[in-house]
C-alpha atoms as a PDB file:
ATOM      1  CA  UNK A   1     121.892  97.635  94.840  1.00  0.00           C
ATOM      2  CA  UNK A   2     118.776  99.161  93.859  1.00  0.00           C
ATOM      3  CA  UNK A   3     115.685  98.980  96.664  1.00  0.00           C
ATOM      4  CA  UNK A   4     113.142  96.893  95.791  1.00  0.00           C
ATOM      5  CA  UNK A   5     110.015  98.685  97.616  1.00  0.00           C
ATOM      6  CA  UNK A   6     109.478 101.459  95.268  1.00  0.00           C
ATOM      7  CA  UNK A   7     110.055  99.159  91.959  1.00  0.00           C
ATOM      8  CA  UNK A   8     107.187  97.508  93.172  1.00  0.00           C
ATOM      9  CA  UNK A   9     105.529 101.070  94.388  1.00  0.00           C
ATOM     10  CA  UNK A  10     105.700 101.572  90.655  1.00  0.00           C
ATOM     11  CA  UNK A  11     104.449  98.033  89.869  1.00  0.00           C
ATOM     12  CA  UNK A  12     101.800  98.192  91.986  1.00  0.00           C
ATOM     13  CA  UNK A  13     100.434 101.808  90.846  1.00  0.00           C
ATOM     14  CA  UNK A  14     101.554 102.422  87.430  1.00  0.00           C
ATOM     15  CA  UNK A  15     101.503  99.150  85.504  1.00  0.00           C
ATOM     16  CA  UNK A  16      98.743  97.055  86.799  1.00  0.00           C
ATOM     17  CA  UNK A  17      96.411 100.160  87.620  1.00  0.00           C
ATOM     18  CA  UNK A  18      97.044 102.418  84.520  1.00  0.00           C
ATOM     19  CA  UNK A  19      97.943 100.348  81.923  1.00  0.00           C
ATOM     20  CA  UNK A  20      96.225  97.027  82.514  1.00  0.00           C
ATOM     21  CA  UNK A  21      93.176  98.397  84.482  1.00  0.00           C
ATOM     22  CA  UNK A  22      93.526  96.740  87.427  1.00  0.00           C
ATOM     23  CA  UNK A  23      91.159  96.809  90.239  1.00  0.00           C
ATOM     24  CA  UNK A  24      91.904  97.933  93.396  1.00  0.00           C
ATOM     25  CA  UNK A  25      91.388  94.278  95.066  1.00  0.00           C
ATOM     26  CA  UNK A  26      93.325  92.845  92.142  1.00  0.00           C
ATOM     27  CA  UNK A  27      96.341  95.276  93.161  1.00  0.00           C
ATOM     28  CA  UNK A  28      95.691  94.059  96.930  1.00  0.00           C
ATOM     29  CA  UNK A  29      95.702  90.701  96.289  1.00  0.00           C
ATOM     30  CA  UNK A  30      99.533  90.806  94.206  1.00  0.00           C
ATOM     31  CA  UNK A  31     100.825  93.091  97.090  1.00  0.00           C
ATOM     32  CA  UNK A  32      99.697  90.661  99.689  1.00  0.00           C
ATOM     33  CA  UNK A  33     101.535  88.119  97.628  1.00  0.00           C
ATOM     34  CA  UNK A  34     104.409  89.956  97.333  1.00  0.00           C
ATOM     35  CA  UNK A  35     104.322  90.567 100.927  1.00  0.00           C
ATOM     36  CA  UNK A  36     104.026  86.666 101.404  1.00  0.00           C
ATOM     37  CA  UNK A  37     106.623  85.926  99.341  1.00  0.00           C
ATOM     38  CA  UNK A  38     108.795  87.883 101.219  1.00  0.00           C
ATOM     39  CA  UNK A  39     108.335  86.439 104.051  1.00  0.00           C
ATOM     40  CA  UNK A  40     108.871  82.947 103.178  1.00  0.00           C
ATOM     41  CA  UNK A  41     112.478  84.052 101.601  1.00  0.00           C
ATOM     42  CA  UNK A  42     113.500  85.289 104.604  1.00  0.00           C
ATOM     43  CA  UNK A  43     112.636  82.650 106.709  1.00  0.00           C
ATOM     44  CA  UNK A  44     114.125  79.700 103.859  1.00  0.00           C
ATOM     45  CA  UNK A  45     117.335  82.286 103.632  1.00  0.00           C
ATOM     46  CA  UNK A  46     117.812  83.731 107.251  1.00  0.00           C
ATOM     47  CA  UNK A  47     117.759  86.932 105.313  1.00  0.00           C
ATOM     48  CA  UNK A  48     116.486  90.233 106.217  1.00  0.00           C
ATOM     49  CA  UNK A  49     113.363  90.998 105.009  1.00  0.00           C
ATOM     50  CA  UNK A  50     114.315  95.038 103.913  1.00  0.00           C
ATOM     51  CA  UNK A  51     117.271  93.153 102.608  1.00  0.00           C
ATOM     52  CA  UNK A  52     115.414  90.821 100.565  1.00  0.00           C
END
C-alpha cells in the first residue's frame, strides 16, 4: 500500500504551489483540511490515523 503523507507532500508543494500559484495560506488552509479530515475518519472508522 502506498503511504499517503508524501502524495500529499507532493500535493501540497508541487501542484497547488507551482502549477496553480497557490498562496501559502491557501496551501495551509487544504493541509489543515486534510488534517481534519483525517481525523474524523479515524474516529467514524476506529482506524489508525498513519493507517488512514
Amino acid at each position: 500500500m502506498m503511504a499517503l503523507a508524501p502524495v500529499l507532500r507532493a500535493f501540497f508543494t508541487d501542484r497547488l504551489m507551482t502549477q496553480y500559484g497557490a498562496s501559502p495560506r491557501t496551501v495551509a488552509s487544504y493541509r489543515g483540511t486534510f488534517k481534519l479530515a483525517a481525523v474524523a475518519i479515524r474516529s467514524a472508522t476506529s482506524a489508525v490515523t498513519a493507517a488512514v
